[in-house]
PDB file of N, CA and C in Angstrom:
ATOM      1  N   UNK A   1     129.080 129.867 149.746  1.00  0.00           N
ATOM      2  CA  UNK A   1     129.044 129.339 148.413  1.00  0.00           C
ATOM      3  C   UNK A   1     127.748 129.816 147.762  1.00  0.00           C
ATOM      4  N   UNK A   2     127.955 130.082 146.438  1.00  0.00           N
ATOM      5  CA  UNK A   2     126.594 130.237 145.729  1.00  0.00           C
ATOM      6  C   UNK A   2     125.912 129.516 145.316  1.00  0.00           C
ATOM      7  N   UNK A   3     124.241 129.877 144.808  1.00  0.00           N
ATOM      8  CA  UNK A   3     123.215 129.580 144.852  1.00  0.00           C
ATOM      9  C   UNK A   3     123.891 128.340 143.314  1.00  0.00           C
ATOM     10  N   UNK A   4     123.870 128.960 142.553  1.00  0.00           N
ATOM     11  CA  UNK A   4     124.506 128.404 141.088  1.00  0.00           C
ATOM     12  C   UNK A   4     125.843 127.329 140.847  1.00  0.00           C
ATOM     13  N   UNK A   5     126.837 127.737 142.426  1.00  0.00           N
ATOM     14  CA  UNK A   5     127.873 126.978 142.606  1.00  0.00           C
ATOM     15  C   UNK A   5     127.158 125.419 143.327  1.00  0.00           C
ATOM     16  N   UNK A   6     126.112 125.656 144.156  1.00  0.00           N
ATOM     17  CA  UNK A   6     125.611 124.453 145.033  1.00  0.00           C
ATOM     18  C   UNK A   6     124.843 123.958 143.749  1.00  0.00           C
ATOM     19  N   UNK A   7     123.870 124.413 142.672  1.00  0.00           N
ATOM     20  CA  UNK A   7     123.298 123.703 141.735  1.00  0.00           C
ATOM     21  C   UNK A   7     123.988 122.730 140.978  1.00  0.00           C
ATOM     22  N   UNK A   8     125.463 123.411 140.549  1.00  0.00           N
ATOM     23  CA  UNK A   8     126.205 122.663 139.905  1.00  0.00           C
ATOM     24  C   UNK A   8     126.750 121.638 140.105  1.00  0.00           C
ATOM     25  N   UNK A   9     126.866 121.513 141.682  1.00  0.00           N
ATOM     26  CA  UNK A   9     127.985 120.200 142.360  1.00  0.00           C
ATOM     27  C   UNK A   9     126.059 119.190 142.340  1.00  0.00           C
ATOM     28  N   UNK A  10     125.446 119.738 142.770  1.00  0.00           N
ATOM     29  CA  UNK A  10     124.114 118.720 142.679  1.00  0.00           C
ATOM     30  C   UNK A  10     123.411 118.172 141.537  1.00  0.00           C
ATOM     31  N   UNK A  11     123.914 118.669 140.751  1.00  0.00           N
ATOM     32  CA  UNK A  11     123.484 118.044 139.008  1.00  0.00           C
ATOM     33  C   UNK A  11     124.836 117.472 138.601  1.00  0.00           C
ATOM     34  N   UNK A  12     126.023 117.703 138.768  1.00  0.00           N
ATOM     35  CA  UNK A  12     127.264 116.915 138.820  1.00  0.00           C
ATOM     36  C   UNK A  12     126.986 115.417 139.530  1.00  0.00           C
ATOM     37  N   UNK A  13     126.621 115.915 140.821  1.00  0.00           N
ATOM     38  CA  UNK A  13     126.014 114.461 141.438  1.00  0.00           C
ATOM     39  C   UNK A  13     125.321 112.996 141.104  1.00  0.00           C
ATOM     40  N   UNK A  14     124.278 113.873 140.713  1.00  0.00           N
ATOM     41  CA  UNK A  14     123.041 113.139 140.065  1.00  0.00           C
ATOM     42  C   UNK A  14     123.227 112.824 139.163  1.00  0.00           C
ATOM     43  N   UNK A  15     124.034 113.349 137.993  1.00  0.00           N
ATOM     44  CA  UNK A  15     124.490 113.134 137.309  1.00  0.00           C
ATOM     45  C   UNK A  15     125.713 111.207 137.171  1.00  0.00           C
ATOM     46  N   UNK A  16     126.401 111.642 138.232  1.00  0.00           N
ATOM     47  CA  UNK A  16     127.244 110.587 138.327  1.00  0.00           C
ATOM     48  C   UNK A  16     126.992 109.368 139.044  1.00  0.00           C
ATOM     49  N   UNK A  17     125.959 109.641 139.510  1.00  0.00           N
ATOM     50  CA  UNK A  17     124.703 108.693 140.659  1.00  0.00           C
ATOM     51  C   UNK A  17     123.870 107.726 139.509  1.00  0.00           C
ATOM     52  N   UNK A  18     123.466 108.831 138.603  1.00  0.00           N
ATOM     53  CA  UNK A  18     122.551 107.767 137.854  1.00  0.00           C
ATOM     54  C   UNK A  18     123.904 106.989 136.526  1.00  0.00           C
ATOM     55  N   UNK A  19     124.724 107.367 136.351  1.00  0.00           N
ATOM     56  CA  UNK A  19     125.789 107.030 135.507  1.00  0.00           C
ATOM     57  C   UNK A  19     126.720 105.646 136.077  1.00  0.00           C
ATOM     58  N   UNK A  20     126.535 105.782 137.876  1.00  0.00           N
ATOM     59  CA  UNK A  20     126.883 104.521 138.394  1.00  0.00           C
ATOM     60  C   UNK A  20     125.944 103.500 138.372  1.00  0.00           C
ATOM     61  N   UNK A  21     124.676 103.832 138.114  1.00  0.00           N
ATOM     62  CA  UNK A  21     123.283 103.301 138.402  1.00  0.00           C
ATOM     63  C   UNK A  21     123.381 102.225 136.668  1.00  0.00           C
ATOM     64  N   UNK A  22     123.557 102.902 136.435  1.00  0.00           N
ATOM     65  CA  UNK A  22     123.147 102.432 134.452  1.00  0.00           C
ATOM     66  C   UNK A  22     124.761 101.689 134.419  1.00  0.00           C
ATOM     67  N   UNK A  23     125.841 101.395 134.595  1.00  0.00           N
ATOM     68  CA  UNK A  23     126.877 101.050 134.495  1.00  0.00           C
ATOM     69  C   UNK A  23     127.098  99.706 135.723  1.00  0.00           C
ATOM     70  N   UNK A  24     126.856  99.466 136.522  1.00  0.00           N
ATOM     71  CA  UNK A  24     126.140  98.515 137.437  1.00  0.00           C
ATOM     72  C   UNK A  24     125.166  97.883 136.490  1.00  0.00           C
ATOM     73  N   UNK A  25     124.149  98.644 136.354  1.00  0.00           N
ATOM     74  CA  UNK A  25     123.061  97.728 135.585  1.00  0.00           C
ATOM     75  C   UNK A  25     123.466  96.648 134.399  1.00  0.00           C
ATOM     76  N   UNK A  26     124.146  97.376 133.727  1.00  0.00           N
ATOM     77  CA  UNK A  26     124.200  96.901 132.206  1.00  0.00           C
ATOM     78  C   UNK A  26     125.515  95.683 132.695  1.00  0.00           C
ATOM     79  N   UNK A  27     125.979  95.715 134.191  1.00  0.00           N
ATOM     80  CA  UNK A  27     127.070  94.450 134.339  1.00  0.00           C
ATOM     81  C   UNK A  27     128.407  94.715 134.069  1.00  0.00           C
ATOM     82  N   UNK A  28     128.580  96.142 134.607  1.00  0.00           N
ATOM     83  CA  UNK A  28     129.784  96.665 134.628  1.00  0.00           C
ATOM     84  C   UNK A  28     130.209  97.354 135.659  1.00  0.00           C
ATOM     85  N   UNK A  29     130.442  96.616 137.048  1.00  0.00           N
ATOM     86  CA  UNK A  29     130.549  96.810 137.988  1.00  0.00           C
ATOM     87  C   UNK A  29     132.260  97.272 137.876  1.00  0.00           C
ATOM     88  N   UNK A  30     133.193  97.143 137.485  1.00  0.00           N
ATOM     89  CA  UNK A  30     134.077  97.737 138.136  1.00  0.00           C
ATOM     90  C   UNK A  30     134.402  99.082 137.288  1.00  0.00           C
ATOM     91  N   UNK A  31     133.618  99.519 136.104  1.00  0.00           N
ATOM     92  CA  UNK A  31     133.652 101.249 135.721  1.00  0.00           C
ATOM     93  C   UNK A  31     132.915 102.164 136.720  1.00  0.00           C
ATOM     94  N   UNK A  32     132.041 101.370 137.381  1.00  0.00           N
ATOM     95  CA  UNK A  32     131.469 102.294 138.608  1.00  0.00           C
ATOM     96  C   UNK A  32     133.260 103.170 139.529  1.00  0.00           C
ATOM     97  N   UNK A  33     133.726 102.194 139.368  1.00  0.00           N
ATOM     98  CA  UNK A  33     134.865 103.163 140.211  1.00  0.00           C
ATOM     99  C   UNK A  33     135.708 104.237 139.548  1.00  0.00           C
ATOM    100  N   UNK A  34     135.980 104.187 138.283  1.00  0.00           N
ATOM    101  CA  UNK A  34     135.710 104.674 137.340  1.00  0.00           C
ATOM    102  C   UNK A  34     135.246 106.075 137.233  1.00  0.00           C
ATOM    103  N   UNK A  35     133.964 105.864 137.649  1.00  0.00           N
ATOM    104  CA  UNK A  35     133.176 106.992 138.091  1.00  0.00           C
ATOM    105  C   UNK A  35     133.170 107.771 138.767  1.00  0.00           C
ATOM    106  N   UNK A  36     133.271 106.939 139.758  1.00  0.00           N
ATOM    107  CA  UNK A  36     133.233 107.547 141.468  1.00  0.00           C
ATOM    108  C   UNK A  36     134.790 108.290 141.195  1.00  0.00           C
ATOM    109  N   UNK A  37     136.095 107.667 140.747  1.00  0.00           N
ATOM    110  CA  UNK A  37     137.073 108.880 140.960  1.00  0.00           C
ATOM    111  C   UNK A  37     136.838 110.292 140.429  1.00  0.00           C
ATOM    112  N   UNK A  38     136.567 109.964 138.810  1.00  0.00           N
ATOM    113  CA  UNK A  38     136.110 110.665 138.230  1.00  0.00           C
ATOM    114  C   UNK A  38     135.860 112.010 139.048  1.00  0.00           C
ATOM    115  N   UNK A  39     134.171 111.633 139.125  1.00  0.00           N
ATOM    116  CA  UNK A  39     132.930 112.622 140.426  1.00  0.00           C
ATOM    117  C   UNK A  39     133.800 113.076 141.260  1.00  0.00           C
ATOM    118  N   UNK A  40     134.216 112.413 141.568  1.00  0.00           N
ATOM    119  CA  UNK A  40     135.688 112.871 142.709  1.00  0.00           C
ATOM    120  C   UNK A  40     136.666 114.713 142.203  1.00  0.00           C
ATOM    121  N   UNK A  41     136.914 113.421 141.496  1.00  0.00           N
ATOM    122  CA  UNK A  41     138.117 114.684 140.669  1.00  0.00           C
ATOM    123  C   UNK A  41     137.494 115.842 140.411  1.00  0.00           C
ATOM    124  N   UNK A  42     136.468 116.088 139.744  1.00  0.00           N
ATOM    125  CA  UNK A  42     135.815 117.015 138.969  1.00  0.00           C
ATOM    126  C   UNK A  42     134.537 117.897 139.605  1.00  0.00           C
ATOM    127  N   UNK A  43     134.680 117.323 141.031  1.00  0.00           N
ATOM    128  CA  UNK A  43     133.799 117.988 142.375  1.00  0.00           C
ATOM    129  C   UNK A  43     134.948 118.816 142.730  1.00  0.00           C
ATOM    130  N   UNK A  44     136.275 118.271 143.507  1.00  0.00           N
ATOM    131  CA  UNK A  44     137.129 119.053 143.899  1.00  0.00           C
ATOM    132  C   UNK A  44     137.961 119.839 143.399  1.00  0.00           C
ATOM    133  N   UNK A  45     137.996 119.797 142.124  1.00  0.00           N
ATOM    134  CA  UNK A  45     138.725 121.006 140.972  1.00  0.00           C
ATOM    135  C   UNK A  45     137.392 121.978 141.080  1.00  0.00           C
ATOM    136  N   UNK A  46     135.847 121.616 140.875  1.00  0.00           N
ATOM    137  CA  UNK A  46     134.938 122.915 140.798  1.00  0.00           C
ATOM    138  C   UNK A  46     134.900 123.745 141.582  1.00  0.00           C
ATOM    139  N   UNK A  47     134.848 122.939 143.266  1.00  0.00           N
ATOM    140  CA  UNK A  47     135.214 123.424 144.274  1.00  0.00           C
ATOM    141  C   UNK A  47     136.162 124.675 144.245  1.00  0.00           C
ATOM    142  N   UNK A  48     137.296 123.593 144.202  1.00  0.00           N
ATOM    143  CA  UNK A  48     138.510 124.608 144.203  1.00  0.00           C
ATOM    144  C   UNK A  48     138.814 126.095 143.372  1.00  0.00           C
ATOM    145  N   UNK A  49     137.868 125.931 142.292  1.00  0.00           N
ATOM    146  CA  UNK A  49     137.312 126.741 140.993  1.00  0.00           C
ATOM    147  C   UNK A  49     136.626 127.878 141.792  1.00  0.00           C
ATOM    148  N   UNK A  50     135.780 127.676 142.460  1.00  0.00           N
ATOM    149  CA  UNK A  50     134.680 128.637 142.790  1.00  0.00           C
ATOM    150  C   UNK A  50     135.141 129.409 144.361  1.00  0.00           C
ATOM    151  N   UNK A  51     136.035 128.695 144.773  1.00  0.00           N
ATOM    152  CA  UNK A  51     136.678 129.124 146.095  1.00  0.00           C
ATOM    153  C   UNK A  51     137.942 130.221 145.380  1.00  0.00           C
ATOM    154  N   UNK A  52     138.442 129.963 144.433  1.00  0.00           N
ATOM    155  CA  UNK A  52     139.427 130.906 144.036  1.00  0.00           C
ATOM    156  C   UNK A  52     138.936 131.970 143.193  1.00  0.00           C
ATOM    157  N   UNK A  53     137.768 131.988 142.194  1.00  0.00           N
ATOM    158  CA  UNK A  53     137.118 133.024 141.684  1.00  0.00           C
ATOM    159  C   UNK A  53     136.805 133.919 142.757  1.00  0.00           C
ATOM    160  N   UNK A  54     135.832 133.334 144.277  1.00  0.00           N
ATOM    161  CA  UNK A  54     135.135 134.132 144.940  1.00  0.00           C
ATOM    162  C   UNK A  54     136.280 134.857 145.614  1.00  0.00           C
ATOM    163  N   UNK A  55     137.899 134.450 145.919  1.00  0.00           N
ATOM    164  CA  UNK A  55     139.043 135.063 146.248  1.00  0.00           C
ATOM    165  C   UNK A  55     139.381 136.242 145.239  1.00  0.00           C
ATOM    166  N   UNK A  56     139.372 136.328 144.301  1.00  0.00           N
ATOM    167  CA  UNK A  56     139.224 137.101 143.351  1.00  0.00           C
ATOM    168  C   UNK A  56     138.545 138.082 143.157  1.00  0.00           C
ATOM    169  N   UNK A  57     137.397 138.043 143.378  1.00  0.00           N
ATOM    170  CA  UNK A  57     136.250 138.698 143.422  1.00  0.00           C
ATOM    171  C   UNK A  57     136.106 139.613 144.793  1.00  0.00           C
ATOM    172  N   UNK A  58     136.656 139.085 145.138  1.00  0.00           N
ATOM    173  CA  UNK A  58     136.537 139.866 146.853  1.00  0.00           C
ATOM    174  C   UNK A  58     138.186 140.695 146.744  1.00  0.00           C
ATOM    175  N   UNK A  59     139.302 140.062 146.404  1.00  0.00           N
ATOM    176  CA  UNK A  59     140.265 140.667 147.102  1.00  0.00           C
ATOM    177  C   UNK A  59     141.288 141.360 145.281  1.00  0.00           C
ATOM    178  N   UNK A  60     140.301 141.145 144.266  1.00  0.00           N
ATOM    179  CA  UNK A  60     140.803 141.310 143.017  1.00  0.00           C
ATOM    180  C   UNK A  60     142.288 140.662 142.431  1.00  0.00           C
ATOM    181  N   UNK A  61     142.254 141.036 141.045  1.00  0.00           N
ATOM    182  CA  UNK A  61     143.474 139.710 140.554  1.00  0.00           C
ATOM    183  C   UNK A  61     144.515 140.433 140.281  1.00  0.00           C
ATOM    184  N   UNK A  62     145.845 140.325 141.345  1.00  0.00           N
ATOM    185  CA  UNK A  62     147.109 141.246 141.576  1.00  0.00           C
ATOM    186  C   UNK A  62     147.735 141.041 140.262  1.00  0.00           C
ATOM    187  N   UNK A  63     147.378 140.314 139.329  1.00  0.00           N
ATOM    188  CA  UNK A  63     148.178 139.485 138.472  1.00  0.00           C
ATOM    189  C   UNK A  63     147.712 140.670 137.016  1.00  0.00           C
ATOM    190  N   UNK A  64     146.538 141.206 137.183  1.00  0.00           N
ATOM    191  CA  UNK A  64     145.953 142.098 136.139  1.00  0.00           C
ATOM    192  C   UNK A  64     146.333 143.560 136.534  1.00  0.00           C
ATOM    193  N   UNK A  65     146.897 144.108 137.981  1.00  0.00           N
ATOM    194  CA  UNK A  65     146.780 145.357 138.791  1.00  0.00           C
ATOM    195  C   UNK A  65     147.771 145.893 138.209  1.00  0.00           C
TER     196      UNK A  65
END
């Protein structure tokens, strides 16, 4: 995985870390889950994003050939 692909899932993170943090706080404990699917969802689509570009990139797109 790349340098730029690992930055992104870690500011995605932190991102959704401090967003559960402030949403808890303010007494809104059940949008935290909310969240957490969210972070969920949108980790494993990037994932899945950057695993199929780098397929691409390596084995080119039959779909353009």
């Amino acid at each position: 995985m790349s340098c730029e692909t690992l930055s992104a899932l870690t500011t995605v993170l932190a991102l959704a870390f401090a967003a559960s943090l402030l949403t808890a706080s303010i007494g809104a404990p059940e949008d935290v889950v909310t969240i957490a699917v969210a972070t969920v969802g949108i980790v494993a689509v990037g994932l899945t994003l950057a695993r199929l570009f780098t397929r691409f990139e390596a084995n080119g797109l039959p779909v353009l050939e």
